[in-house]
C-alpha atoms as a PDB file:
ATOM      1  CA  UNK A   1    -103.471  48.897 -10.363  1.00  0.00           C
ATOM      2  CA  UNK A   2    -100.441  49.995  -8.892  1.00  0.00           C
ATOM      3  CA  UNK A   3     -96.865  49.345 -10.705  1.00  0.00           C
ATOM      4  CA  UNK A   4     -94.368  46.681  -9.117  1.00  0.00           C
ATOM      5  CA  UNK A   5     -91.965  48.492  -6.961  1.00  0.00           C
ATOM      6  CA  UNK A   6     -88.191  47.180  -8.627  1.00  0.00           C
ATOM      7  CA  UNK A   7     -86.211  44.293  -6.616  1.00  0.00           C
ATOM      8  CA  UNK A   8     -83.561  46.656  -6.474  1.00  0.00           C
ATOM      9  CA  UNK A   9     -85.144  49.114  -4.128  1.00  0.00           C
ATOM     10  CA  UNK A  10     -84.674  46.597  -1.391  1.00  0.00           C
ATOM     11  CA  UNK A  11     -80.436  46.561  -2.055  1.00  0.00           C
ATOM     12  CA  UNK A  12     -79.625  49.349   0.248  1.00  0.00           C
ATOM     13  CA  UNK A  13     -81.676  47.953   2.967  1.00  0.00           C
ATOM     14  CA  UNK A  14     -80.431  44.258   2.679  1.00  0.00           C
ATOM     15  CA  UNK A  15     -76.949  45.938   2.366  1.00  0.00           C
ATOM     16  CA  UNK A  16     -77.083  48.021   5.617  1.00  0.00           C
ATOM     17  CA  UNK A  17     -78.446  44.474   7.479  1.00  0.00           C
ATOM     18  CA  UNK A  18     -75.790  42.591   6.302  1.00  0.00           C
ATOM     19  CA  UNK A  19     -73.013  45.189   6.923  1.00  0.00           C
ATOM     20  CA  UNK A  20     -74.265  45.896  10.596  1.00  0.00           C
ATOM     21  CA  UNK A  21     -76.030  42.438  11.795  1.00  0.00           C
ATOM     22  CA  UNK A  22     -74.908  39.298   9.943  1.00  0.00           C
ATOM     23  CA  UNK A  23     -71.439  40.249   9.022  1.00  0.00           C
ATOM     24  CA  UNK A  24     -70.433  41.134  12.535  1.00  0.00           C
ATOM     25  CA  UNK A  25     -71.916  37.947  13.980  1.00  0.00           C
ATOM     26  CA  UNK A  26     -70.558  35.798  11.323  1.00  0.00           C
ATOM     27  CA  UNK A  27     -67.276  37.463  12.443  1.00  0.00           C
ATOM     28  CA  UNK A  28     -67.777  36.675  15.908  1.00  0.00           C
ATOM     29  CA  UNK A  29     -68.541  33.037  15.179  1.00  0.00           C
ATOM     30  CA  UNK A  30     -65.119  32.810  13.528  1.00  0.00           C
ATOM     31  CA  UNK A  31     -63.134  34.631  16.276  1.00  0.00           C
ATOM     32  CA  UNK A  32     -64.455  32.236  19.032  1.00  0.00           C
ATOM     33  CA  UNK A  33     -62.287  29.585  17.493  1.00  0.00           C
ATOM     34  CA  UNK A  34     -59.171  31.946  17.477  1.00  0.00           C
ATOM     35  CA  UNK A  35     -57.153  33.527  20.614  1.00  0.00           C
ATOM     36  CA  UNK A  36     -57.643  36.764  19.499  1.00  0.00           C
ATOM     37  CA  UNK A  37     -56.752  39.715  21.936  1.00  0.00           C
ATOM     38  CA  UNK A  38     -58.325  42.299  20.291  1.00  0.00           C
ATOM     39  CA  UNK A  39     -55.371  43.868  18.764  1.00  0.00           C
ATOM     40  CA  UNK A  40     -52.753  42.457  16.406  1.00  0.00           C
ATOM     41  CA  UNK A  41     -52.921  38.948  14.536  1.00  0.00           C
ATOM     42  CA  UNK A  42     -54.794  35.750  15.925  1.00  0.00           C
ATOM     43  CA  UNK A  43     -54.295  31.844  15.314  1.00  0.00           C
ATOM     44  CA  UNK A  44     -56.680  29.148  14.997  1.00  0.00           C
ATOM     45  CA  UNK A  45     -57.346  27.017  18.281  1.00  0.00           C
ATOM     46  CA  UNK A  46     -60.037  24.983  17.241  1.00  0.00           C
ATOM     47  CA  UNK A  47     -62.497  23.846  19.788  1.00  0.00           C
ATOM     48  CA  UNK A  48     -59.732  24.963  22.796  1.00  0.00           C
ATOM     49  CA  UNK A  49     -62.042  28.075  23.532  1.00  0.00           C
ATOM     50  CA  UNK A  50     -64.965  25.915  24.573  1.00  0.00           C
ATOM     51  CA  UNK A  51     -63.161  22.931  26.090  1.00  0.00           C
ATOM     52  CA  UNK A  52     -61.650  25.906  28.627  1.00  0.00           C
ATOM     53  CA  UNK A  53     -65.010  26.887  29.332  1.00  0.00           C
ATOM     54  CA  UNK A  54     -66.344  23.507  30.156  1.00  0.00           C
ATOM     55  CA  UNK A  55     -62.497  23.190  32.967  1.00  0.00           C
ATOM     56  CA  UNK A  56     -63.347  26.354  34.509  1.00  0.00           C
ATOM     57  CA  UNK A  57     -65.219  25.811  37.895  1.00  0.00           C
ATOM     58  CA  UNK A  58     -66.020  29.833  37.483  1.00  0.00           C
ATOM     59  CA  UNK A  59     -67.146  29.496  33.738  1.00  0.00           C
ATOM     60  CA  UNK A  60     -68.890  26.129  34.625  1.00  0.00           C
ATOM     61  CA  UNK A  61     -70.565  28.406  37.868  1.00  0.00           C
ATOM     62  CA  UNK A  62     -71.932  31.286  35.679  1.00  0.00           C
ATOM     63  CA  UNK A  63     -73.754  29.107  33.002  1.00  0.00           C
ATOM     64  CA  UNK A  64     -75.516  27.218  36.319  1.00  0.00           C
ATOM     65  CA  UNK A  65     -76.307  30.869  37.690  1.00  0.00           C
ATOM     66  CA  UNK A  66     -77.148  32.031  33.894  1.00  0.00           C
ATOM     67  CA  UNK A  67     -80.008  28.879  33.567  1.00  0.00           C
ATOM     68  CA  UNK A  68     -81.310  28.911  37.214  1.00  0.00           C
ATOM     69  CA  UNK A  69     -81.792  32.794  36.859  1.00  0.00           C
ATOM     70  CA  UNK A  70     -83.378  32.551  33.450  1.00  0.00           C
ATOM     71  CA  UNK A  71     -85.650  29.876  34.783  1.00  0.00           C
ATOM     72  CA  UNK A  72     -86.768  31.426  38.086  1.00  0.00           C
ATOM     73  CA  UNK A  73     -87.495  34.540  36.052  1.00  0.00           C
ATOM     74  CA  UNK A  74     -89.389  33.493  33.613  1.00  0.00           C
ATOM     75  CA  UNK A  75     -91.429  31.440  36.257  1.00  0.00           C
ATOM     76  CA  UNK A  76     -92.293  34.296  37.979  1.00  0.00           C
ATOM     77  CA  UNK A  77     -92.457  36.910  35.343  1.00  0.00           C
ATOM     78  CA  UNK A  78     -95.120  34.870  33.739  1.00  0.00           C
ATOM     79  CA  UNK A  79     -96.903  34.184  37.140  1.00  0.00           C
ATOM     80  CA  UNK A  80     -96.571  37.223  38.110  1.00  0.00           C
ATOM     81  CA  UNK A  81     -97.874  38.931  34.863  1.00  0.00           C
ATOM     82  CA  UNK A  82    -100.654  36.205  34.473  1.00  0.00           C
ATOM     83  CA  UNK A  83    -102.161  36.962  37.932  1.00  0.00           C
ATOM     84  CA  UNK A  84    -102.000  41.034  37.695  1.00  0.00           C
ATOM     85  CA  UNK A  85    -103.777  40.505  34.029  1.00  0.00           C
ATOM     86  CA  UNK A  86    -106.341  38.640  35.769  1.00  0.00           C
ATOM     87  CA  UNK A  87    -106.854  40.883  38.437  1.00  0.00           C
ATOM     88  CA  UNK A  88    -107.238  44.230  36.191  1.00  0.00           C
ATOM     89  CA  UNK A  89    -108.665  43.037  33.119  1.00  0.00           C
ATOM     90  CA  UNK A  90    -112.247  43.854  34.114  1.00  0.00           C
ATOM     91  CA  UNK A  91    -113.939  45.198  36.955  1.00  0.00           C
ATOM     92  CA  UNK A  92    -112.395  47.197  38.904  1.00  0.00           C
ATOM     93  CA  UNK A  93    -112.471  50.991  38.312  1.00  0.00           C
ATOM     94  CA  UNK A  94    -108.726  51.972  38.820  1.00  0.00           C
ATOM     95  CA  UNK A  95    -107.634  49.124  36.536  1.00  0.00           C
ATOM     96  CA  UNK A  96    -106.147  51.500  34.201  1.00  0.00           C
ATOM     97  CA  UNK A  97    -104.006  53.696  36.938  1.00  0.00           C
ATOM     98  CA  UNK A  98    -103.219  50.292  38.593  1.00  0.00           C
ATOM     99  CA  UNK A  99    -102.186  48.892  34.759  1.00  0.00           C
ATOM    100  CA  UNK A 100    -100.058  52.244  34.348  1.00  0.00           C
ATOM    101  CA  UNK A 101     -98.452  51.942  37.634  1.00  0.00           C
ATOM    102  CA  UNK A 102     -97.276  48.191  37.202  1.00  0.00           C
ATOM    103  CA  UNK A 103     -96.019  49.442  33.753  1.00  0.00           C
ATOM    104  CA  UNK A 104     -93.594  52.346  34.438  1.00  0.00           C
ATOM    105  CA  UNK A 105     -90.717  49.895  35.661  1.00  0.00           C
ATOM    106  CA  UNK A 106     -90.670  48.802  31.956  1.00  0.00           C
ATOM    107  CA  UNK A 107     -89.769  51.928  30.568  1.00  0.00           C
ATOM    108  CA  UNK A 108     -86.857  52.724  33.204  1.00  0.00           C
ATOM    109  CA  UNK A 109     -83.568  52.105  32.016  1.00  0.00           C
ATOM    110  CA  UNK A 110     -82.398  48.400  33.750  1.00  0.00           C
ATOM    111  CA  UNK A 111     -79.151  50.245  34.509  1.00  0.00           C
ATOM    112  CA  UNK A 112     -80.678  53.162  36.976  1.00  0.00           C
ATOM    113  CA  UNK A 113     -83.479  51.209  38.189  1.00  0.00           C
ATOM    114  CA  UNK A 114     -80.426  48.688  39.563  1.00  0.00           C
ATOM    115  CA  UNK A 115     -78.593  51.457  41.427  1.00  0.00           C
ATOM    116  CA  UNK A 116     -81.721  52.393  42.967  1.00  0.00           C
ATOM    117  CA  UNK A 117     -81.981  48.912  44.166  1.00  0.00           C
ATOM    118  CA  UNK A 118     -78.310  48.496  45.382  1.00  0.00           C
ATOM    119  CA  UNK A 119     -79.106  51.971  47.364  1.00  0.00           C
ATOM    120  CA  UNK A 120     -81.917  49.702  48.889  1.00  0.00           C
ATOM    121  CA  UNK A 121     -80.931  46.263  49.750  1.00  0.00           C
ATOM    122  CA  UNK A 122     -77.349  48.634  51.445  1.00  0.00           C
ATOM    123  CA  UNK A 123     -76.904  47.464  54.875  1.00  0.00           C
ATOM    124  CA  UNK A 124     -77.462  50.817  55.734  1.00  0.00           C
ATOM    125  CA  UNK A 125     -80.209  51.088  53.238  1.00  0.00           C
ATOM    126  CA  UNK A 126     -83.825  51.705  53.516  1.00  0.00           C
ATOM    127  CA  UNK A 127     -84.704  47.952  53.663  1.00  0.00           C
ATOM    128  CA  UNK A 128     -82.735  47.924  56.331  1.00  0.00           C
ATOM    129  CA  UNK A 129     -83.408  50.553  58.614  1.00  0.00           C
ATOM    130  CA  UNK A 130     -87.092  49.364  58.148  1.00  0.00           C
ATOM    131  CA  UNK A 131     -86.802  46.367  59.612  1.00  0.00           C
ATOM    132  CA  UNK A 132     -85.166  48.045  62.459  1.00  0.00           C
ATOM    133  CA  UNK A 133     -88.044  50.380  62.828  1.00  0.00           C
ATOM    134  CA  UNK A 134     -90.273  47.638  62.613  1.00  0.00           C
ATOM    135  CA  UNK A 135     -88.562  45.757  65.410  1.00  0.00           C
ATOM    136  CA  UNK A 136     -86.999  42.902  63.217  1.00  0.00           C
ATOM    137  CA  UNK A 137     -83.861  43.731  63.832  1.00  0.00           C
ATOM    138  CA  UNK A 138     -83.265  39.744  63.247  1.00  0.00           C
ATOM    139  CA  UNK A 139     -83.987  40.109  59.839  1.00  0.00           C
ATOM    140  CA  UNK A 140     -81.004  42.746  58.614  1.00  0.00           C
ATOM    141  CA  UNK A 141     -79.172  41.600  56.297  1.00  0.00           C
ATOM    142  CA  UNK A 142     -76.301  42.687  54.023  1.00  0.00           C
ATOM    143  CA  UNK A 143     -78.201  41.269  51.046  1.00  0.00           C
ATOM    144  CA  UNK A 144     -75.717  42.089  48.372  1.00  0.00           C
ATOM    145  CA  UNK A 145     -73.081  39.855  50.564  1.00  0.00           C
ATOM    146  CA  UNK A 146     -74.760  37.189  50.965  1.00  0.00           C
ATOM    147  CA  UNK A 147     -73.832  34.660  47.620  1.00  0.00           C
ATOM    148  CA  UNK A 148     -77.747  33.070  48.054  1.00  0.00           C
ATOM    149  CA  UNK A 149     -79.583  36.262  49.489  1.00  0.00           C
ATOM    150  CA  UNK A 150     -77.238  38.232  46.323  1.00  0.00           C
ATOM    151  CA  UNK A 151     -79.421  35.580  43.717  1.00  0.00           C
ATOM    152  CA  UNK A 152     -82.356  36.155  45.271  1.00  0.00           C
ATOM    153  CA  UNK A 153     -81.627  40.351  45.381  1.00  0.00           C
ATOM    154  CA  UNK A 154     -81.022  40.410  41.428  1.00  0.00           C
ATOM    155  CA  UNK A 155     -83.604  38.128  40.600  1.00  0.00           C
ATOM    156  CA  UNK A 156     -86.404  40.356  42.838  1.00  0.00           C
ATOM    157  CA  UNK A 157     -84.710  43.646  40.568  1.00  0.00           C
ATOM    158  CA  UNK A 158     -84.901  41.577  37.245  1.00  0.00           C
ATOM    159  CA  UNK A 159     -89.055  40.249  37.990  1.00  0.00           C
ATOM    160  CA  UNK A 160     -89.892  43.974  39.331  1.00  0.00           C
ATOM    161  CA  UNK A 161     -88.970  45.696  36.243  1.00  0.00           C
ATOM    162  CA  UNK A 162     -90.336  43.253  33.828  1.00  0.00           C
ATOM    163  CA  UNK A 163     -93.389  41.445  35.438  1.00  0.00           C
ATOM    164  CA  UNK A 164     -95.411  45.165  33.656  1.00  0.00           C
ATOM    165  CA  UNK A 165     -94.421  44.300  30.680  1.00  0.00           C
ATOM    166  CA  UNK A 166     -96.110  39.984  30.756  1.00  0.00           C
ATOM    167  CA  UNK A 167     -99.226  41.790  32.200  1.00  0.00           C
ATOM    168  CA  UNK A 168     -99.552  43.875  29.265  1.00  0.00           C
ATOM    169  CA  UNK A 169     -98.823  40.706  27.352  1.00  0.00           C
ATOM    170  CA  UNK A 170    -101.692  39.087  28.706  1.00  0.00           C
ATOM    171  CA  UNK A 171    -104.454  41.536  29.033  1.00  0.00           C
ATOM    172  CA  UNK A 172    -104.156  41.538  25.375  1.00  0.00           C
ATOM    173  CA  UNK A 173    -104.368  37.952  25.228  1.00  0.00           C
ATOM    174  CA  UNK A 174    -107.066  38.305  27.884  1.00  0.00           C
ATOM    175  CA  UNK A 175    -109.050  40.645  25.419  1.00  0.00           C
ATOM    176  CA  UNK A 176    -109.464  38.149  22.914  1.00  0.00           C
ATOM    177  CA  UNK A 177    -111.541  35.862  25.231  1.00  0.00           C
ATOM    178  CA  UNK A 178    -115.186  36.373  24.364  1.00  0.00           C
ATOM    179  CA  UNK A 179    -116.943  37.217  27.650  1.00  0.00           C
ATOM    180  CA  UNK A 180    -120.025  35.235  26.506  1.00  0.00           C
ATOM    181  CA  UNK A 181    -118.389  31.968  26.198  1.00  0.00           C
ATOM    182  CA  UNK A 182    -117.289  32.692  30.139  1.00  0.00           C
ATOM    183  CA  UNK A 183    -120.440  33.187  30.915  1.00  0.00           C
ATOM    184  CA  UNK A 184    -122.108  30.096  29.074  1.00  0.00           C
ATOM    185  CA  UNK A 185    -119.703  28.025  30.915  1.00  0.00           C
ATOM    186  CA  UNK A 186    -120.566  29.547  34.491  1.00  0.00           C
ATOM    187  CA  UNK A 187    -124.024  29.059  33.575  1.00  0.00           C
ATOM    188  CA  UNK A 188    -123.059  25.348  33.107  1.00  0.00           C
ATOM    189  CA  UNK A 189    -121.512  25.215  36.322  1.00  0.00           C
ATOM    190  CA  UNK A 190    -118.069  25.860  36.075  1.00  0.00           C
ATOM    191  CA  UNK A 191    -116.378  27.335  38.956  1.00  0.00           C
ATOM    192  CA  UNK A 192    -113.694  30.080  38.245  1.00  0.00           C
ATOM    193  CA  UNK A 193    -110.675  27.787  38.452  1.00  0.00           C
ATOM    194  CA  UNK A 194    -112.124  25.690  35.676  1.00  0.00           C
ATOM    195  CA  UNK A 195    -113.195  27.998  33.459  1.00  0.00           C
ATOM    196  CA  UNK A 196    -109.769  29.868  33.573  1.00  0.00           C
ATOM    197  CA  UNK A 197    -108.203  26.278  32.886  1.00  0.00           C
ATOM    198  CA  UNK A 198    -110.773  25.234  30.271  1.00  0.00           C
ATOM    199  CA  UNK A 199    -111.159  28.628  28.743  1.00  0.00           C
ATOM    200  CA  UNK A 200    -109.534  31.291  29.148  1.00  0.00           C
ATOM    201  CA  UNK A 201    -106.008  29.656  29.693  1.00  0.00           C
ATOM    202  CA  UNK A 202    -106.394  27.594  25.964  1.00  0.00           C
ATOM    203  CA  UNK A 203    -107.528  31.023  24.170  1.00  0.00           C
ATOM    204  CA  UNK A 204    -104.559  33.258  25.456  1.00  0.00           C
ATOM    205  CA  UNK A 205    -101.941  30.339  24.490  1.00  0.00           C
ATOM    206  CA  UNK A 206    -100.339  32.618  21.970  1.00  0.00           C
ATOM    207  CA  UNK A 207     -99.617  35.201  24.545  1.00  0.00           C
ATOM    208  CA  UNK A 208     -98.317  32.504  27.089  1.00  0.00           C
ATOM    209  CA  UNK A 209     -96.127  31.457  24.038  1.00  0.00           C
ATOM    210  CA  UNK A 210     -95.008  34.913  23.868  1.00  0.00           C
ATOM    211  CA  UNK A 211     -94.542  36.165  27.252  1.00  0.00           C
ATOM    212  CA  UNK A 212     -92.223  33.131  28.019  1.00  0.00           C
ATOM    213  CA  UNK A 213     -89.953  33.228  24.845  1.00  0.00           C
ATOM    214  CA  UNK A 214     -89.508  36.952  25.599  1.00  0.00           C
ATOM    215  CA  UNK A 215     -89.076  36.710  29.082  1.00  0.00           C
ATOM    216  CA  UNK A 216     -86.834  33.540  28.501  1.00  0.00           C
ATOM    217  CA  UNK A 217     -84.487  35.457  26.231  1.00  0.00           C
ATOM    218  CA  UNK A 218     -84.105  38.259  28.319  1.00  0.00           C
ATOM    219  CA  UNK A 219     -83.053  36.190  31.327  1.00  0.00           C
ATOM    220  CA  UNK A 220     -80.613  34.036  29.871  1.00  0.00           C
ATOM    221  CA  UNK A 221     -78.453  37.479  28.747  1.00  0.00           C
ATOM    222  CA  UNK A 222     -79.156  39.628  31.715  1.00  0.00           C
ATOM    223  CA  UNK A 223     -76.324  42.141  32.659  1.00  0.00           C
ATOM    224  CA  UNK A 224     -77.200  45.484  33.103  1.00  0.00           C
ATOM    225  CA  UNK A 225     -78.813  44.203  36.666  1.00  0.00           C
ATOM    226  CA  UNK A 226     -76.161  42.031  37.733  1.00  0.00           C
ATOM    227  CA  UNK A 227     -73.571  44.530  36.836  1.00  0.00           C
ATOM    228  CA  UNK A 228     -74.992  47.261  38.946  1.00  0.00           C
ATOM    229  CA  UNK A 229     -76.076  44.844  41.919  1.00  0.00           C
ATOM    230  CA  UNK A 230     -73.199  42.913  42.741  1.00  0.00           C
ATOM    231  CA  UNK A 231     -70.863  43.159  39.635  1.00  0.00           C
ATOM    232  CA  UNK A 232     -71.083  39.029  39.405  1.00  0.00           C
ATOM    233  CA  UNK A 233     -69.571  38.853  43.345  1.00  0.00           C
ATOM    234  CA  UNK A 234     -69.992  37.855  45.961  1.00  0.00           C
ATOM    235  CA  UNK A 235     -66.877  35.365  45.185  1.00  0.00           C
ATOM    236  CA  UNK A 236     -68.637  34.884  41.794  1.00  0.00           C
ATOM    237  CA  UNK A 237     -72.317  33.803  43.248  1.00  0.00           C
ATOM    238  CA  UNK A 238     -74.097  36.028  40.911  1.00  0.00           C
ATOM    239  CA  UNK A 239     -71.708  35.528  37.619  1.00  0.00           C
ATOM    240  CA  UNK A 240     -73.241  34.707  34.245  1.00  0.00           C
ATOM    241  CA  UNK A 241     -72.253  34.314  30.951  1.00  0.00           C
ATOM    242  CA  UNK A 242     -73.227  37.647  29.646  1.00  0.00           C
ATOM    243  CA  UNK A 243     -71.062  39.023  32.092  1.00  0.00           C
ATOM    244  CA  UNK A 244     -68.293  37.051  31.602  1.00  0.00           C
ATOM    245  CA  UNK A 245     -68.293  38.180  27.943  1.00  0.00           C
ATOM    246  CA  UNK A 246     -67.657  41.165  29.219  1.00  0.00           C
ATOM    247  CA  UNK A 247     -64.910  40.684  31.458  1.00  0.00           C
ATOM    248  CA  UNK A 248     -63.153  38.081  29.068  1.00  0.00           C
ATOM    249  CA  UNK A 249     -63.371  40.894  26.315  1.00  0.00           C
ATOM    250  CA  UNK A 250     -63.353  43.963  27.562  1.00  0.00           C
ATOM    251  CA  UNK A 251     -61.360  43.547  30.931  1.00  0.00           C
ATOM    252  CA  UNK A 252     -58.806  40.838  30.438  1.00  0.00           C
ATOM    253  CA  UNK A 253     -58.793  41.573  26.586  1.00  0.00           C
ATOM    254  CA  UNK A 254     -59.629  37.887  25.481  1.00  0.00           C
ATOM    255  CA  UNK A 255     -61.437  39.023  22.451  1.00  0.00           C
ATOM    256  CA  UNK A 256     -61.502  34.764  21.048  1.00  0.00           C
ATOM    257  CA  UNK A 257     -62.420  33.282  24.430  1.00  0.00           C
ATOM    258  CA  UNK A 258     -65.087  36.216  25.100  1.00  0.00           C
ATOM    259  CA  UNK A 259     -66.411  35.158  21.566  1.00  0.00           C
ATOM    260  CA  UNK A 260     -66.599  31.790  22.663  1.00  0.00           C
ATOM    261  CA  UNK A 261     -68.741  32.483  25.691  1.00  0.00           C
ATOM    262  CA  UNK A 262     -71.069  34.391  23.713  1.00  0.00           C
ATOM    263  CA  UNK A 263     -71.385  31.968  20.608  1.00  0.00           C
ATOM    264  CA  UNK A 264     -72.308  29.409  23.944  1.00  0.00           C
ATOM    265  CA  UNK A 265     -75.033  32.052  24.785  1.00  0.00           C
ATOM    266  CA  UNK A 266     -76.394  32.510  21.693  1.00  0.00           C
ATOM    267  CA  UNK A 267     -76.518  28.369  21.462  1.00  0.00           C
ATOM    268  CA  UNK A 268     -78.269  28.051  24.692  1.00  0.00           C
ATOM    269  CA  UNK A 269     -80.714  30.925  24.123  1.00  0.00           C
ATOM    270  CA  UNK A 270     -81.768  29.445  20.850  1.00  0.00           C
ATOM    271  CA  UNK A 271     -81.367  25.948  22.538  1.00  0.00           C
ATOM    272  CA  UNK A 272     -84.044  26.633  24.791  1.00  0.00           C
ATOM    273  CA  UNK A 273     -86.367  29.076  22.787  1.00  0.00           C
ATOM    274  CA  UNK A 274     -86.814  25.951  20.126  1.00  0.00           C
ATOM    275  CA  UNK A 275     -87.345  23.409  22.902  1.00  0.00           C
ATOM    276  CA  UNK A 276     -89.958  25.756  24.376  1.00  0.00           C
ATOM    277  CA  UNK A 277     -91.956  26.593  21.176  1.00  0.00           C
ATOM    278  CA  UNK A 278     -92.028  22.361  21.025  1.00  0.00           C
ATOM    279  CA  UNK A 279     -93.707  21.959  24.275  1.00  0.00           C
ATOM    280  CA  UNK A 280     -96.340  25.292  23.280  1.00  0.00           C
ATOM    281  CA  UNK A 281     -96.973  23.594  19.796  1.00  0.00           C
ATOM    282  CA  UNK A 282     -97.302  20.313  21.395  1.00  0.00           C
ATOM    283  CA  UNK A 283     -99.650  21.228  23.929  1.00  0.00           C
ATOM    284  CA  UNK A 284    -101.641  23.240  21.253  1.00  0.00           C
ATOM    285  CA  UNK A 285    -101.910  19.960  19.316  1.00  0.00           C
ATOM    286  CA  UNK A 286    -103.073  17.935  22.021  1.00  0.00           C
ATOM    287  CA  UNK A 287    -105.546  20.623  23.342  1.00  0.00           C
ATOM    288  CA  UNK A 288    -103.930  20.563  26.846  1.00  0.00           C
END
């Protein structure tokens, strides 16, 4: 029988967490009630931080772009992912290149794979001068201009690089499902639709629950995209709140307001990831 390993040991760890994780955001917490600039001494404004945020058409504007984006991507990410796990999970002999392929985007840094993409959707860019060569000449656009076509632009870079990463999600979900009980129910008569609905969707539930709250976390602070793409233009179409923490902070030195936006981003992310682990649990209770 092994001896018990002393409390202690576990000091420098807790120590090191503390010092580098929950100190600083503790910190940050406190500074979003302050003006803080970064430099110098600060005073205490209360709640005049986040009543600024909620005046501001451009603040107001970036937490609108900052849900919608988070919500479209998750959407499709999980669509997306769902539908390529279903399509390579068995069968088909170059399911494994095919899984590979789909999975490289995930391990590219967000930052180049976004300049690549701004080198695209240029008006003089390859997406471009293939419409021209296709005889669409109709259909040119100069994407990253456009404040609805910009949207659409980051959200296609943001679902591209990520959509690998849900289908690996769900082909190990997917390899859970007993192929036996698929097969008992198409001997029974169920038609592929209702199977997947019946079975296969209820037994991968955990990996739906996981896919999303990933995927929903990652869209509600995306930057690295945006910031390459369209650096939050055009006119502020494509602002959100993680990159107005930046430009509050880091730009106009508004070290207390930037807090402020991000203790409202860390609110809404954990707003939402709670409120969608409540509809996953309560859908698991209810055996929908």
């Amino acid at each position: 029988m092994s001896a018990a390993v002393p409390a202690w040991w576990a000091f420098p760890g807790i120590l090191l967490v503390l010092a580098l994780i929950y100190i600083p955001t503790v910190l940050g917490g406190f500074y979003a009630f302050t003006d803080w600039s970064g430099i110098g001494g600060w005073s205490f404004v209360g709640l005049d931080n986040f009543v600024k945020i909620f005046q501001t058409d451009e603040l107001v504007g970036a937490l609108k772009n900052t849900i919608v984006l988070a919500v479209a991507f998750v959407v499709l990410t999980n669509l997306g992912g769902l539908l390529f796990a279903l399509a390579l999970n068995r069968g088909l002999k170059t399911r494994y290149l095919l899984r590979t392929l789909l999975f490289m985007p995930v391990v590219l840094a967000p930052i180049a794979v976004s300049y690549i993409w701004s080198f695209i959707f240029a008006f003089d860019g390859p997406l471009n001068q293939a419409l021209r060569g296709l005889g669409l000449d109709s259909w040119q656009k100069d994407w990253l201009a456009d404040p609805t076509l910009a949207k659409l632009c980051v959200l296609t870079v943001m679902v591209w690089q990520n959509v690998g990463l849900v289908m690996v999600i769900y082909l190990a979900g997917l390899a859970t499902v007993p192929i036996e009980i698929e097969e008992a129910a198409a001997i029974d008569g169920a038609g592929r639709w209702s199977r997947f609905w019946h079975v296969v969707l209820p037994s991968i539930r955990p990996a739906v629950a996981i896919a999303t709250t990933l995927m929903l976390v990652q869209g509600l602070r995306v930057f690295d995209q945006i910031m390459a793409l369209t650096g939050g233009g055009p006119s502020g179409a494509t602002q959100t709140l993680a990159t107005e923490i930046y430009q509050q902070t880091l730009v106009f030195g508004k070290f207390g307001f930037g807090a402020a936006l991000a203790l409202l981003l860390s609110a809404l992310i954990l707003v939402f990831s709670i409120f969608q682990q409540l509809i996953m649990r309560e859908r698991s209770a209810t055996g929908a």
